[in-house]
N, C-alpha and C. Protein backbone atom coordinates (compact mmCIF):
# COMPACT_ATOMS: atom_id res chain seq x y z
N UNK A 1 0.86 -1.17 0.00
CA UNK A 1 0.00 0.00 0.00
C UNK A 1 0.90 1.23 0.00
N UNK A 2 0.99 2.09 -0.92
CA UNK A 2 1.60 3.61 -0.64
C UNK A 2 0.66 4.58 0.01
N UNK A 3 1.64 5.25 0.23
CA UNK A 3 1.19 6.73 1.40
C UNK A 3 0.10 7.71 0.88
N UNK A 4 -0.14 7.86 0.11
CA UNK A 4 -1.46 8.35 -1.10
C UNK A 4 -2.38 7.56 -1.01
N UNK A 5 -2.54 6.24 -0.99
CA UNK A 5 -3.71 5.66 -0.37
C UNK A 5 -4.31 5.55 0.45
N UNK A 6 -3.09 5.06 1.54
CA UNK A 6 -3.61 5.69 2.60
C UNK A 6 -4.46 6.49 3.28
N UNK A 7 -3.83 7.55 3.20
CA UNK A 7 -4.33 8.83 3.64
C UNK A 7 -5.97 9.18 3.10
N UNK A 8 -5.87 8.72 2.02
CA UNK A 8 -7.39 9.13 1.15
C UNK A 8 -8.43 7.95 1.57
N UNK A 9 -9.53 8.61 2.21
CA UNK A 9 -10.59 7.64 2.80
C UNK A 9 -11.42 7.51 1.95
N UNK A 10 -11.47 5.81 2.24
CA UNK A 10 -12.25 5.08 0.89
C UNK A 10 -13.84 5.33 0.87
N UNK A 11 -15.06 4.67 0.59
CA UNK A 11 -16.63 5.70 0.27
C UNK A 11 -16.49 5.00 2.15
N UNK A 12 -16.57 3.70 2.14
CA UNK A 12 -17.18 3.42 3.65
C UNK A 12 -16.75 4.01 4.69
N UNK A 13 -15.67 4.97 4.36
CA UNK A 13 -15.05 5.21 6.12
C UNK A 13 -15.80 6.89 5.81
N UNK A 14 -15.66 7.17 4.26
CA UNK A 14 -16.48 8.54 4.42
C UNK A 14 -17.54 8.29 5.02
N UNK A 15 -18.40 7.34 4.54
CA UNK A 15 -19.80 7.16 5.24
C UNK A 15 -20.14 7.03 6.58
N UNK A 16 -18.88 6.51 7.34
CA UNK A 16 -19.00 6.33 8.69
C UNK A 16 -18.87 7.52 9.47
N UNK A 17 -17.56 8.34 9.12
CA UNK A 17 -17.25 9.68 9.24
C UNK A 17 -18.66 10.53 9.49
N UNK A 18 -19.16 10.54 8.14
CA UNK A 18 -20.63 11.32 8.24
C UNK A 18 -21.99 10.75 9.36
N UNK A 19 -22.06 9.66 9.37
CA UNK A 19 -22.98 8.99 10.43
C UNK A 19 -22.24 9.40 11.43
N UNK A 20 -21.00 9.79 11.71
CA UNK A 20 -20.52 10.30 13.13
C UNK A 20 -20.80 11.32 13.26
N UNK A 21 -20.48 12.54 12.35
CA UNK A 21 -20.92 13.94 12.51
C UNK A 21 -21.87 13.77 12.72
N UNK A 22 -22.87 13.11 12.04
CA UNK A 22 -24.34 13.42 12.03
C UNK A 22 -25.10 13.76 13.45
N UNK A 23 -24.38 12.61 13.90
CA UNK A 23 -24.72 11.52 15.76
C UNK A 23 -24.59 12.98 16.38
N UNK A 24 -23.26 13.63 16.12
CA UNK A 24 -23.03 14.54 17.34
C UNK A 24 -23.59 15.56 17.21
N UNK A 25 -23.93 15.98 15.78
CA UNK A 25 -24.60 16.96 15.98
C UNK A 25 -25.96 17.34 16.17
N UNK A 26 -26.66 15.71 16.20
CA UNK A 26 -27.75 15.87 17.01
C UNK A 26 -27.45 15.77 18.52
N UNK A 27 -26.34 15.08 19.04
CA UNK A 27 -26.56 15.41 20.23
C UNK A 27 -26.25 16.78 21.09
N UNK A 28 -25.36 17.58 19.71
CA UNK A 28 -25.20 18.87 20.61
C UNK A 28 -26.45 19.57 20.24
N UNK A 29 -27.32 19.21 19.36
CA UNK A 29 -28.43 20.12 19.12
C UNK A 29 -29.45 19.83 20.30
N UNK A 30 -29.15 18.37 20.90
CA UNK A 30 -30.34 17.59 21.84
C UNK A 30 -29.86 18.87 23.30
N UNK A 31 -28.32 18.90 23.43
CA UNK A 31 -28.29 19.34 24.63
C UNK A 31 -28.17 20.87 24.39
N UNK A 32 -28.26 21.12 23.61
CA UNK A 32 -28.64 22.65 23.61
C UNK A 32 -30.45 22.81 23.71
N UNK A 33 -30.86 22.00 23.27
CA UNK A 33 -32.47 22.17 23.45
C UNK A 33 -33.42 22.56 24.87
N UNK A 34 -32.20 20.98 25.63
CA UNK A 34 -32.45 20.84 27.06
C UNK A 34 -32.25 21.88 28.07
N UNK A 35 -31.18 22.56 27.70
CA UNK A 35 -30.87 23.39 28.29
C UNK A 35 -31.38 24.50 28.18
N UNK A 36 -32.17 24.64 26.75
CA UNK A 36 -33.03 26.10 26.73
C UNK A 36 -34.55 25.66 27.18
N UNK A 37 -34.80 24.32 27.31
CA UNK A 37 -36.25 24.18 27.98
C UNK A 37 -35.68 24.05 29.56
N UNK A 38 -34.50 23.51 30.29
CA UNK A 38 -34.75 23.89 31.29
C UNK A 38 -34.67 25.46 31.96
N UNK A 39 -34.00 26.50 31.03
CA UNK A 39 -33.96 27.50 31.18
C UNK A 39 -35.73 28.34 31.12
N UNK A 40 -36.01 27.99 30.19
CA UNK A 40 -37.35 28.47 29.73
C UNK A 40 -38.47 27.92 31.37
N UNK A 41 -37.91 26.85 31.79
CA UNK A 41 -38.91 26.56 32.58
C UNK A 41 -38.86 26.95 34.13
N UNK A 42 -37.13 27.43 34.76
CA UNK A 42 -37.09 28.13 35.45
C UNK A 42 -37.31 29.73 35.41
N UNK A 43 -37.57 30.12 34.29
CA UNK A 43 -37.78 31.60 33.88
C UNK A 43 -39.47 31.30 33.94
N UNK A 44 -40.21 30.14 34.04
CA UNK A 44 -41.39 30.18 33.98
C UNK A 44 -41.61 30.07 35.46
N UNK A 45 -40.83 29.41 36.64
CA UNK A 45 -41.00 29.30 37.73
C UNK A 45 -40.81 30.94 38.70
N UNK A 46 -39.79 31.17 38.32
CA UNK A 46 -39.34 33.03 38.41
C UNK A 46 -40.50 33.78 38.17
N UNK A 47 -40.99 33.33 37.19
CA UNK A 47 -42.37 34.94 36.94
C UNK A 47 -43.59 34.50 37.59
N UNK A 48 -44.01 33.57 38.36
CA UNK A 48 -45.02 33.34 39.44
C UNK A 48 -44.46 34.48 40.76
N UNK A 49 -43.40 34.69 40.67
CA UNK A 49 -42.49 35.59 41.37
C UNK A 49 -43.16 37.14 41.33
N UNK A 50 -42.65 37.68 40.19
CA UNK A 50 -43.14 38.86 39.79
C UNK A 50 -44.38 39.29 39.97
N UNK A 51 -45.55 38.75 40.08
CA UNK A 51 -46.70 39.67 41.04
C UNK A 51 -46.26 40.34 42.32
N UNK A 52 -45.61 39.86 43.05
CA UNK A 52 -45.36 40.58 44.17
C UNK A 52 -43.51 40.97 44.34
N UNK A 53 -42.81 40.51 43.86
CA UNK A 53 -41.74 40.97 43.75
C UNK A 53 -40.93 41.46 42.58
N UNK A 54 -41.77 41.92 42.01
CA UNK A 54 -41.30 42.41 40.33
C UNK A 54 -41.17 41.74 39.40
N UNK A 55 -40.60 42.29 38.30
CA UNK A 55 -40.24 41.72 37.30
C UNK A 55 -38.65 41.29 37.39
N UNK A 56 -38.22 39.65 36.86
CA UNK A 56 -36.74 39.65 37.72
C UNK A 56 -36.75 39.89 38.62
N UNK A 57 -37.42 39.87 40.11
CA UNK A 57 -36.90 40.03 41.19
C UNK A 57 -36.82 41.36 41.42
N UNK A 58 -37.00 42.46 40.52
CA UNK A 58 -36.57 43.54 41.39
C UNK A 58 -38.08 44.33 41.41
N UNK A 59 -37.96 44.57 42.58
CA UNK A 59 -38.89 45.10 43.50
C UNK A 59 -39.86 46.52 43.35
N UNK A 60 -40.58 46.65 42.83
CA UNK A 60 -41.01 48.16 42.84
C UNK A 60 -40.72 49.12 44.00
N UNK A 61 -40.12 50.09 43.74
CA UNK A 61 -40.00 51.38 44.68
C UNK A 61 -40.81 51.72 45.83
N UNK A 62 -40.69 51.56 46.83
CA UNK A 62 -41.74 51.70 48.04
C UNK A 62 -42.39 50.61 47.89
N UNK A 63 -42.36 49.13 47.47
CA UNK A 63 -42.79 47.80 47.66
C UNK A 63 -42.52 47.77 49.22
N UNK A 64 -43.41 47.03 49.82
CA UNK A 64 -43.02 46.43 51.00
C UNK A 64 -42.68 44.77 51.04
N UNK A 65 -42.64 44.47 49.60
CA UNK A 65 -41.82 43.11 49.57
C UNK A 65 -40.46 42.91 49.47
N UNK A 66 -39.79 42.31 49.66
CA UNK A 66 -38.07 42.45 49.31
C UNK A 66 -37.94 41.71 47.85
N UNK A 67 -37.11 42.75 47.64
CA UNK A 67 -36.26 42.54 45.94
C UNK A 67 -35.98 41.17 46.61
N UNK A 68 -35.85 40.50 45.24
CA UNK A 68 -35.29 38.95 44.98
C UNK A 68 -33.85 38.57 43.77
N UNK A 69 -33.44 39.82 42.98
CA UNK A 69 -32.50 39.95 42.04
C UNK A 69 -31.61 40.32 42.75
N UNK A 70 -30.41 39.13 42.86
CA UNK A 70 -29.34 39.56 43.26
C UNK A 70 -28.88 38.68 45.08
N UNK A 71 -30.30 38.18 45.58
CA UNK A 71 -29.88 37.55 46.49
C UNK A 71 -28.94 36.27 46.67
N UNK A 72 -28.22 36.10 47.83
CA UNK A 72 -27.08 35.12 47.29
C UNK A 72 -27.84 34.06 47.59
N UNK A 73 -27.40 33.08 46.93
CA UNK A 73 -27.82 31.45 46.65
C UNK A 73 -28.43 30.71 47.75
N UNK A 74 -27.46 30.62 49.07
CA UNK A 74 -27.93 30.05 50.36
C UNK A 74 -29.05 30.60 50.78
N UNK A 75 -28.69 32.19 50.93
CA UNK A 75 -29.65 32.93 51.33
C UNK A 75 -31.11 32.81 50.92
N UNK A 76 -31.18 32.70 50.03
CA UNK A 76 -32.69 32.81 49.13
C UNK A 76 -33.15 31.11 49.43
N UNK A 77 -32.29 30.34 49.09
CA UNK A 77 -32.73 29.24 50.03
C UNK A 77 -33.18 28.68 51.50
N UNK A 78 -32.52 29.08 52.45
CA UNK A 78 -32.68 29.01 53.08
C UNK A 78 -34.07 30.14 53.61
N UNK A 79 -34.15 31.21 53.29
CA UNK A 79 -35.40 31.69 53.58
C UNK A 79 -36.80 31.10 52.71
N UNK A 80 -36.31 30.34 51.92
CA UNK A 80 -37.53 29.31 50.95
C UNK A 80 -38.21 28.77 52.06
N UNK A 81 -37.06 27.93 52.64
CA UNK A 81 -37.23 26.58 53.69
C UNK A 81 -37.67 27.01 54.67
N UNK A 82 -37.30 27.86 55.04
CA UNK A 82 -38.09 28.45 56.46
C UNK A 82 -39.70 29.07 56.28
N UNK A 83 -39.95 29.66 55.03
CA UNK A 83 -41.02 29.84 54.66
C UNK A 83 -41.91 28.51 54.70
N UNK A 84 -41.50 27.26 53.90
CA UNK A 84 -42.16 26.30 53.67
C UNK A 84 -42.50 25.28 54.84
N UNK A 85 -41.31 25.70 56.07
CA UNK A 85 -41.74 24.96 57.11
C UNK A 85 -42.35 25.49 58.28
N UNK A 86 -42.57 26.77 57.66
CA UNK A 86 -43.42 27.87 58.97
C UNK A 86 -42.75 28.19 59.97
N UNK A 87 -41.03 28.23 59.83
CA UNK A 87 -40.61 28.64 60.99
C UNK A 87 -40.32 30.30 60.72
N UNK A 88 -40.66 30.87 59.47
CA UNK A 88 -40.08 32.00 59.21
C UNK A 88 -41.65 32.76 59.08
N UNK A 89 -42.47 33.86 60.02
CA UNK A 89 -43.80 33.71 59.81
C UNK A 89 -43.74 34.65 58.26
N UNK A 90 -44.80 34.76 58.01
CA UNK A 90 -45.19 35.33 56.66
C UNK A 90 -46.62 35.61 56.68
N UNK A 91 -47.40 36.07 55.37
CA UNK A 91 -48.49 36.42 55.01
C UNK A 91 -49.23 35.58 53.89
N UNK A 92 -48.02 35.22 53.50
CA UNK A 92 -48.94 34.34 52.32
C UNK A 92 -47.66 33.43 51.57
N UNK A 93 -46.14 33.82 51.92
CA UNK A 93 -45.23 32.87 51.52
C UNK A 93 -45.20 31.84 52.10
N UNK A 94 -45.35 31.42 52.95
CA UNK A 94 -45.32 30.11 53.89
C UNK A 94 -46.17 28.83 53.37
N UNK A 95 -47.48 29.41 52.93
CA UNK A 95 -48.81 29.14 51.69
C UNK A 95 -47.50 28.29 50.45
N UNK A 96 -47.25 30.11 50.03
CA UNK A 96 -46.81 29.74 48.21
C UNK A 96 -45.06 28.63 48.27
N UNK A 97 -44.88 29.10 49.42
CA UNK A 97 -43.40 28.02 49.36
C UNK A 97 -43.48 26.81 49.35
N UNK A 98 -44.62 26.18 49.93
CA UNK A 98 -45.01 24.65 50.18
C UNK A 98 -45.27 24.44 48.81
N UNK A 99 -45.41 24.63 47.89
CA UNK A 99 -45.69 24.35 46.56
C UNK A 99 -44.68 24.57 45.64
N UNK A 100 -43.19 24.36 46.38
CA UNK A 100 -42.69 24.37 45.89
C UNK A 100 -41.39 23.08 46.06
N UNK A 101 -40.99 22.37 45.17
CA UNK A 101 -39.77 21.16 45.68
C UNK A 101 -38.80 21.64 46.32
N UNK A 102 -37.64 20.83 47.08
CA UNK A 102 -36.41 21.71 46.83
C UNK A 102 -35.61 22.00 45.77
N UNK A 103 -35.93 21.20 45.11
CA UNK A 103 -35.19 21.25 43.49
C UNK A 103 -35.63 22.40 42.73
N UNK A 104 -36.64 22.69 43.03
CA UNK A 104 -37.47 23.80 42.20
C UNK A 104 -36.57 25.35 43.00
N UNK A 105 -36.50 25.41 44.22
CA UNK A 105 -36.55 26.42 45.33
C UNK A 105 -34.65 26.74 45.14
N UNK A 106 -33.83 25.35 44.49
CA UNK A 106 -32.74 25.72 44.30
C UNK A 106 -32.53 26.22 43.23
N UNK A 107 -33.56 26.04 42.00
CA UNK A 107 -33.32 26.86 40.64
C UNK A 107 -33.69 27.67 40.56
N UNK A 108 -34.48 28.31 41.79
CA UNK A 108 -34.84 29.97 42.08
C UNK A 108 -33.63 30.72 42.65
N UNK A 109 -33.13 30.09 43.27
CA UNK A 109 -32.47 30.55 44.23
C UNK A 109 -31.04 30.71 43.15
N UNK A 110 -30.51 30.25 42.49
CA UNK A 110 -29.57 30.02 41.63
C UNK A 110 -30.20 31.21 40.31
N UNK A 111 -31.17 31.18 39.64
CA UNK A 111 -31.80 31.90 38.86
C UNK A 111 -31.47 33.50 39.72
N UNK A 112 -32.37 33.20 40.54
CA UNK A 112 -32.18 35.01 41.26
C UNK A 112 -31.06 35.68 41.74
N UNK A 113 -30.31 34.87 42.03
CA UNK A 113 -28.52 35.28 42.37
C UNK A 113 -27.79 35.79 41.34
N UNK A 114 -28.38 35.34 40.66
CA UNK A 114 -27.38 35.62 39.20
C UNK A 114 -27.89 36.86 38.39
N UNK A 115 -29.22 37.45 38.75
CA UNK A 115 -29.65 38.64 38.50
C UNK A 115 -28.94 39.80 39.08
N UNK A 116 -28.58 40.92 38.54
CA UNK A 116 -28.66 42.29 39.24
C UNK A 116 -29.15 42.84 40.07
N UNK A 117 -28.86 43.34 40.91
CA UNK A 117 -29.85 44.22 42.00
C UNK A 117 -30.37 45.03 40.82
C-alpha cells in the first residue's frame, strides 16, 4: 500500500465519518435544546415571582416586599425553607413556598442570584 492511499478515505469510512458527525450533531443540538427548555422553565418558575416581587426580582419602589434579584444562593434558600416549614412567619409565603420542591426552590435561588440588584 503507498502513502497516497492511505491517507485518502475510501466511500465506507467517508460514510462512517458522516454517520458520526451526524450523531453529534444531534446530540449537541439535543443538549442545547435541554438546556433552553430547562432555562425556559425556570424563567417560567421566576415569573409566578413577579406579582409581588417584580419583574426579575426587582422590586417596585416603596414595595413592601423584598427585591429577589441579586440575592445570594444560600440565602434565598434558606429563607424558601423556612417559609415552607413555617418557621419564618409570613403572610402568604409560607402558603406559596409549600408548593414548591427543593429542586425547584434551588433553581430559584440560583436563577435570582445571578440577577442584578
Amino acid at each position: 500500500m503507498n502513502n497516497a492511499n492511505f491517507l485518502q478515505p475510501n466511500k465506507e469510512t467517508g460514510m462512517k465519518l458522516k454517520r458520526i458527525a451526524a450523531i453529534a450533531a444531534m446530540l449537541l443540538a439535543s443538549m442545547a435544546n435541554a438546556q433552553d427548555s430547562q432555562a425556559l422553565y425556570t424563567r417560567s418558575l421566576a415569573a409566578s415571582c413577579a406579582a409581588c416581587h417584580g419583574t426579575d426580582g426587582a422590586a417596585v419602589a416603596g414595595s413592601s416586599t423584598a427585591p429577589l434579584a441579586g440575592l445570594a444562593k444560600d440565602y434565598f434558600t434558606a429563607q424558601m425553607k423556612a417559609f415552607k416549614t413555617g418557621t419564618r412567619p409570613a403572610t402568604v409565603m409560607h402558603q406559596l413556598a409549600k408548593g414548591y420542591t427543593d429542586a425547584q426552590i434551588e433553581q430559584l435561588a440560583v436563577y435570582f442570584s445571578a440577577l442584578k440588584k
